[in-house]
Structure formats: C-alpha cells, structure tokens
N, C-alpha and C. Protein backbone atom coordinates (compact mmCIF):
# COMPACT_ATOMS: atom_id res chain seq x y z
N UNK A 1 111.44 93.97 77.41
CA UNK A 1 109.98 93.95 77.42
C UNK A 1 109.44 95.30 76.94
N UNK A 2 108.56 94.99 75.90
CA UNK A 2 107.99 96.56 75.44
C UNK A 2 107.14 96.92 76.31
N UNK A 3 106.52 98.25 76.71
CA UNK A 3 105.38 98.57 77.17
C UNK A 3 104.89 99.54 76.77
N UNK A 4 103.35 99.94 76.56
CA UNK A 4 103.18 100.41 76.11
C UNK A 4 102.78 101.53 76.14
N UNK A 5 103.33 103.37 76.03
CA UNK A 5 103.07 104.17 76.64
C UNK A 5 102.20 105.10 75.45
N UNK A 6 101.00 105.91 75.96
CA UNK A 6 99.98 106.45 75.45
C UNK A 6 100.63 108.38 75.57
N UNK A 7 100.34 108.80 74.03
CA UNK A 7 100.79 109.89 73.57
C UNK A 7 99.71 111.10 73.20
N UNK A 8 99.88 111.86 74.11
CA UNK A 8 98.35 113.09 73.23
C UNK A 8 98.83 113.21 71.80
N UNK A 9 98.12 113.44 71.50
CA UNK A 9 97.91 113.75 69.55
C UNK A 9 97.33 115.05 69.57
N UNK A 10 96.38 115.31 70.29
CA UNK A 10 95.28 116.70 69.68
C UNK A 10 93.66 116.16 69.88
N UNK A 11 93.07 116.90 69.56
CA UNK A 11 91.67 116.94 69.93
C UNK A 11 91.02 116.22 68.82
N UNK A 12 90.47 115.51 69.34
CA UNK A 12 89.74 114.70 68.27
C UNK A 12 88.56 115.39 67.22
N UNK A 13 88.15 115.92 67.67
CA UNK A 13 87.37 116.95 66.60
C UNK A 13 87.85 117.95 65.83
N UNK A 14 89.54 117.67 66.20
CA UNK A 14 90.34 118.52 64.90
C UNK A 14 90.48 117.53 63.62
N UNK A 15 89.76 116.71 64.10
CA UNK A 15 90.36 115.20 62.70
C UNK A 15 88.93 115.09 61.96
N UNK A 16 88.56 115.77 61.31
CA UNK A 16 87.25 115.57 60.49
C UNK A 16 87.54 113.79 59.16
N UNK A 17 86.32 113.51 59.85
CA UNK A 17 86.41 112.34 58.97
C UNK A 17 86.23 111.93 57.91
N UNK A 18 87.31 111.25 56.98
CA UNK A 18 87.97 110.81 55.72
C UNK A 18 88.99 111.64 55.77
N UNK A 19 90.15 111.91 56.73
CA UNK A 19 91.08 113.03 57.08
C UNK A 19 92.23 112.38 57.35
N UNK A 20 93.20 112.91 57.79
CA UNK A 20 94.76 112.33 57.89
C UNK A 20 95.04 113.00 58.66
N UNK A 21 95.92 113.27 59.90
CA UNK A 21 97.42 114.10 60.60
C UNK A 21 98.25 113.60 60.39
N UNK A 22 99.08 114.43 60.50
CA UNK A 22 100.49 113.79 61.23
C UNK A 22 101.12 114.38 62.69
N UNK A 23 101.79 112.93 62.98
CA UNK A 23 102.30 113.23 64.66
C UNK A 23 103.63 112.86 64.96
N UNK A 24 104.47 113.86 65.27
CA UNK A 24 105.77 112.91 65.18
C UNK A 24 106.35 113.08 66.91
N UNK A 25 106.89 111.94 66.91
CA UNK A 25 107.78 111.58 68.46
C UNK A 25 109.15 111.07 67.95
N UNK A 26 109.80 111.40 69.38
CA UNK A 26 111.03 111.30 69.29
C UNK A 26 111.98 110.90 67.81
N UNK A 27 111.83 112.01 66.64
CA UNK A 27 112.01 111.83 65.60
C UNK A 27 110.99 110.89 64.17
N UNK A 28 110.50 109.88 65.18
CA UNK A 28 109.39 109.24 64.13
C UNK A 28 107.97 110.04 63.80
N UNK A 29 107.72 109.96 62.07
CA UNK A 29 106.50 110.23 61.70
C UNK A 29 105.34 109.33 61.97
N UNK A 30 104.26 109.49 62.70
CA UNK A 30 103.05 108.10 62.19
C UNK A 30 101.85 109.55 61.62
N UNK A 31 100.84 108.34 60.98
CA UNK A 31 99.88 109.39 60.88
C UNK A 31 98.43 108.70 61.19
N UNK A 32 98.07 109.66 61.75
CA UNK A 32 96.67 109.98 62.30
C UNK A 32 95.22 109.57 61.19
N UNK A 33 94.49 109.12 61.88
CA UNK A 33 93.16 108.37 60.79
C UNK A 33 92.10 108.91 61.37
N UNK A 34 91.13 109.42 60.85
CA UNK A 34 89.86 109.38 61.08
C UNK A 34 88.91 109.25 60.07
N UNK A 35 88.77 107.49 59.96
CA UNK A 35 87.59 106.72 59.45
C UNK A 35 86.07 106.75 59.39
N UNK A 36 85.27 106.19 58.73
CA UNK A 36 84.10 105.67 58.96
C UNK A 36 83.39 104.94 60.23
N UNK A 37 84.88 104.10 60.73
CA UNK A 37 84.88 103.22 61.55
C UNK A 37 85.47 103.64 63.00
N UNK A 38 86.02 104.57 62.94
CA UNK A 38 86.67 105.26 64.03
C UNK A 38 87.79 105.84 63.78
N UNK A 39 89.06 106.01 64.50
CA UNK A 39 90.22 106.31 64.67
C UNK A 39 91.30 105.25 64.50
N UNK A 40 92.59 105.94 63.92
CA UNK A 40 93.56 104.83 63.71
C UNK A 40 94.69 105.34 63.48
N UNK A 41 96.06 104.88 63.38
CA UNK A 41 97.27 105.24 63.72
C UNK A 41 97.80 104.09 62.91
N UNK A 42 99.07 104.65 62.00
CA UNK A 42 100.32 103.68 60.96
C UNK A 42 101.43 104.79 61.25
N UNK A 43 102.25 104.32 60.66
CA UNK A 43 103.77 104.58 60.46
C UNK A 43 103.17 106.17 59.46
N UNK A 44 103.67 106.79 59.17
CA UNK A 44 103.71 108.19 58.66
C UNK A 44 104.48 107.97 57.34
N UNK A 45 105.48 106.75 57.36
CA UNK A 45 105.82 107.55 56.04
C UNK A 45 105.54 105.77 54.60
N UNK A 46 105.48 106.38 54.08
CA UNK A 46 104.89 105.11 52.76
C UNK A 46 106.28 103.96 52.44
N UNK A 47 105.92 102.79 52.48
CA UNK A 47 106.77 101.67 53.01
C UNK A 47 107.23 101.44 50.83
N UNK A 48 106.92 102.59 50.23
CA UNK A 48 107.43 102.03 49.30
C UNK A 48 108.73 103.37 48.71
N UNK A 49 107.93 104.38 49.04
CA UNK A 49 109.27 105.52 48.98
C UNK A 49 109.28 106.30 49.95
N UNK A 50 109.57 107.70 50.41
CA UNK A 50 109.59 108.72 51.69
C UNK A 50 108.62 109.59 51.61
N UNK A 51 107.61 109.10 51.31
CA UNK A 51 106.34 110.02 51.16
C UNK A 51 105.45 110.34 52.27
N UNK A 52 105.15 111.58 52.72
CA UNK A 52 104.67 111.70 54.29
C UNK A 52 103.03 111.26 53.96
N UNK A 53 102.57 109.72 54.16
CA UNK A 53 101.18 109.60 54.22
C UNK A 53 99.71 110.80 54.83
N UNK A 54 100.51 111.70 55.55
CA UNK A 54 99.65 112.53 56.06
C UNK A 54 99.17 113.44 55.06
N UNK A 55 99.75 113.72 54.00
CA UNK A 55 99.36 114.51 52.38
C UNK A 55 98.91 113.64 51.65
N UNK A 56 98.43 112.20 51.93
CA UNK A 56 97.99 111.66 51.13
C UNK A 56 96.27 111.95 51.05
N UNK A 57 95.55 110.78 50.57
CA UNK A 57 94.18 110.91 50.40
C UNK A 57 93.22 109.72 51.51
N UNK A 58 92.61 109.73 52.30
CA UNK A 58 91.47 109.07 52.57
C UNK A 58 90.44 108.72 51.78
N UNK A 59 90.07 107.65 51.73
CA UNK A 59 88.49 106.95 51.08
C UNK A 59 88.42 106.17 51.97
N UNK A 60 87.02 106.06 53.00
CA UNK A 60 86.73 105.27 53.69
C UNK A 60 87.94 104.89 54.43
N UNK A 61 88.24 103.45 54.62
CA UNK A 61 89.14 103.07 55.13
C UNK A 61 90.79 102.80 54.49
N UNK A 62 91.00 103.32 53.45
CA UNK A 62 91.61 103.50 52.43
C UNK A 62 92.89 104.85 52.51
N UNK A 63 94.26 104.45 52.76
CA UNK A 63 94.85 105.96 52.22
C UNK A 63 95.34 105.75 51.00
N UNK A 64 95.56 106.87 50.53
CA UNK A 64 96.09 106.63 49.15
C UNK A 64 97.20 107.54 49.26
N UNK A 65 98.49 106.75 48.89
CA UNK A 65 99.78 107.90 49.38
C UNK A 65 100.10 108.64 47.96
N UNK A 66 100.56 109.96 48.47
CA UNK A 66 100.33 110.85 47.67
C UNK A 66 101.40 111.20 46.34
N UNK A 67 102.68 110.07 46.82
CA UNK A 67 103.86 110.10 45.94
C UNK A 67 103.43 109.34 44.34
N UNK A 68 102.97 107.95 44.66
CA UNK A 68 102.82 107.00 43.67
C UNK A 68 101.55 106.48 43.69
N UNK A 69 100.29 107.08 44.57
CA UNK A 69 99.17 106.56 44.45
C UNK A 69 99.62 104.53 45.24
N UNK A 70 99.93 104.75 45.83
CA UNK A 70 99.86 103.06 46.44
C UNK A 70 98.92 103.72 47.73
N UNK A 71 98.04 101.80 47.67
CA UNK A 71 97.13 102.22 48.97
C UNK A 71 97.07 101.25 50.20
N UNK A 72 96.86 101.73 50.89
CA UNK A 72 96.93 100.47 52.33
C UNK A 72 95.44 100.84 53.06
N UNK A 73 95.16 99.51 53.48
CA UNK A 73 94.39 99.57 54.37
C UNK A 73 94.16 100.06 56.19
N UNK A 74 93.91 101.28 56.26
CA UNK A 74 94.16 102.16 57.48
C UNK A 74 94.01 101.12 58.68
N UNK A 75 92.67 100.74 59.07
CA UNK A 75 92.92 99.61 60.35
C UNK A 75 94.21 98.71 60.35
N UNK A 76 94.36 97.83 59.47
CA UNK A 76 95.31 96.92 59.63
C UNK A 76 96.72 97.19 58.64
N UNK A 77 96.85 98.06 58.30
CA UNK A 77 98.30 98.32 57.39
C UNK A 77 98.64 97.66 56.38
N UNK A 78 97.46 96.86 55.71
CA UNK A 78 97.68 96.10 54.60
C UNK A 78 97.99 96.87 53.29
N UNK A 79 98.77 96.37 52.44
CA UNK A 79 99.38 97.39 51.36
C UNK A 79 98.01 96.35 50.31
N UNK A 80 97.36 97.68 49.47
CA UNK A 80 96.67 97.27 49.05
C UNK A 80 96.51 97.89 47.63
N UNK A 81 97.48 98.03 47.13
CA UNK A 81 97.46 98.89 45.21
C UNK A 81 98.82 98.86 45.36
N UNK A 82 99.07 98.54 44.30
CA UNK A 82 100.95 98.68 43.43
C UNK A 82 100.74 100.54 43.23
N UNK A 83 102.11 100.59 43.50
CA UNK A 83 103.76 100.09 43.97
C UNK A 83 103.43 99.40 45.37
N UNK A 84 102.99 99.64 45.85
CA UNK A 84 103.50 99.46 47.52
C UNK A 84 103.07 97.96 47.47
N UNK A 85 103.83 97.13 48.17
CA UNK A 85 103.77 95.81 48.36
C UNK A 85 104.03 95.08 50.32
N UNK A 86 104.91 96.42 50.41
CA UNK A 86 104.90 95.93 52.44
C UNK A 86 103.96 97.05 53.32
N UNK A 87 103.29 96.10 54.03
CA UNK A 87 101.82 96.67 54.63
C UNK A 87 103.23 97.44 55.60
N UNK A 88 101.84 98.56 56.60
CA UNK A 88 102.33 99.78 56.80
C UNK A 88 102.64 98.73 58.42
N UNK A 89 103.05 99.63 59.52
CA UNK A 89 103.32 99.17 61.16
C UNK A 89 101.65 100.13 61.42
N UNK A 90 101.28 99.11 62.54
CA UNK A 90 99.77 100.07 62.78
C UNK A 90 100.07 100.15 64.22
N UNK A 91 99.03 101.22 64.77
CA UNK A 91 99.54 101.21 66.23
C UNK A 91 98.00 101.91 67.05
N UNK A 92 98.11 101.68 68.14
CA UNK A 92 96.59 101.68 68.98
C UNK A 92 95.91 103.42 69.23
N UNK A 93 95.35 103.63 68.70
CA UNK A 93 94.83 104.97 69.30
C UNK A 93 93.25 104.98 70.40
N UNK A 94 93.18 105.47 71.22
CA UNK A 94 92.20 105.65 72.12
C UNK A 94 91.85 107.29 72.08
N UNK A 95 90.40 107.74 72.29
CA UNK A 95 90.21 109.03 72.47
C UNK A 95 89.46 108.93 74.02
N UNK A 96 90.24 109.91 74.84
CA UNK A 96 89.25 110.25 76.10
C UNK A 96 88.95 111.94 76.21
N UNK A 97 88.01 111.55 76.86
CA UNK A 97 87.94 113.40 76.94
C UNK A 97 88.11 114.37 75.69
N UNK A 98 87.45 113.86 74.59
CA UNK A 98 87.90 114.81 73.40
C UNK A 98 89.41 114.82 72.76
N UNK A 99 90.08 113.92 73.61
CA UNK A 99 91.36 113.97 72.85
C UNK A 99 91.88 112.80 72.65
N UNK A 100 92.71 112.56 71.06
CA UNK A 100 93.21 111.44 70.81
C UNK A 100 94.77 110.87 71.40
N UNK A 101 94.65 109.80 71.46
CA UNK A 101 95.90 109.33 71.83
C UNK A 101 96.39 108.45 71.11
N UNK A 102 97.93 108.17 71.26
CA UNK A 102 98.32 107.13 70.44
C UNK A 102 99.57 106.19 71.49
N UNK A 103 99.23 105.01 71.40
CA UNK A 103 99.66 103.95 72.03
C UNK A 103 101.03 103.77 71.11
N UNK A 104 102.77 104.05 71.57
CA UNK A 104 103.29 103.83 70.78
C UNK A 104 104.56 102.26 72.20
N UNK A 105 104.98 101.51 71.88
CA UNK A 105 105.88 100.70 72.47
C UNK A 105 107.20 100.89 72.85
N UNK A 106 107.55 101.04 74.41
CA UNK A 106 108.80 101.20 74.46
C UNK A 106 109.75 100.25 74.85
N UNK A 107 110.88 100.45 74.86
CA UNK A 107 112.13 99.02 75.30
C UNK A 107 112.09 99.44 77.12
C-alpha cells in the first residue's frame, strides 16, 4: 500500500512565477512549478533524454525542456511537442505557512 508522505521543498516565494526548481529525494530528481495557476510538481528529468527539466523554460503552464525543446504540460504531465512523446509522472504539492511541499508515495 502506498502512502503518501509530504516533503519541504523551500519557501514558496523563492519560486517566482513562470519559474522551475529542482528537488531531489532519496536519489530522485522532480521539479518544482510555479504557474499562472498555482504550484506543481513532475519527475525532474525529460521522459525523452536525461535532461534536468529544472534548466528548462516555463510559458504559462508549459515547460519546455532544455535538451531538445520537447514540451509537457506542467499540471498534468502531458507530453505536448516532439521529441517527447511519454507524458511526465506528476505529483501533489501543497504550500502552508509560506512553504512548499511535495506529496511524494511510499511502499
């Protein structure tokens, strides 16, 4: 059974918006969103080569990874521009108290 345990990230007003982080746990990269729409959390690295999405580009809800220009859709991980063809893993972020968190699943 997974459950799901919540991770500080950093202060949410370090994430100026149309921006990227990156956050890594127990060896995994994801990266950090701050949208139009709010906050958001994917896998860190680009599902088409090893490119750290966190050097990529924001537009709106849009990253654009920085290896081959492929783009996914930040809320839902949809791969959305060639090369990239497999949408990203997305994962829950909450901010309390000025700081972001990220909801990642454990065994």
């Amino acid at each position: 059974m997974n459950i799901l345990q919540w991770h500080e990230v950093g202060a949410s007003d370090d994430l100026e918006e149309e921006d990227v982080m990156e956050f890594e746990h127990e060896g995994a990269l994801y990266a950090i969103y701050h949208t139009p729409t709010g906050f958001y959390a994917s896998a860190g690295v680009c599902t088409h080569e090893t490119a750290r999405l966190a050097q990529g580009l924001v537009f709106g809800e849009i990253i654009e990874c920085p290896m081959h220009m492929g783009r996914f859709h930040i809320p839902t991980g949809a791969a959305k521009g060639a090369p990239v063809c497999v949408n990203l893993a997305v994962h829950p972020v909450k901010v309390e108290g000025g700081r972001l968190f990220i909801g990642l699943a454990t065994d």
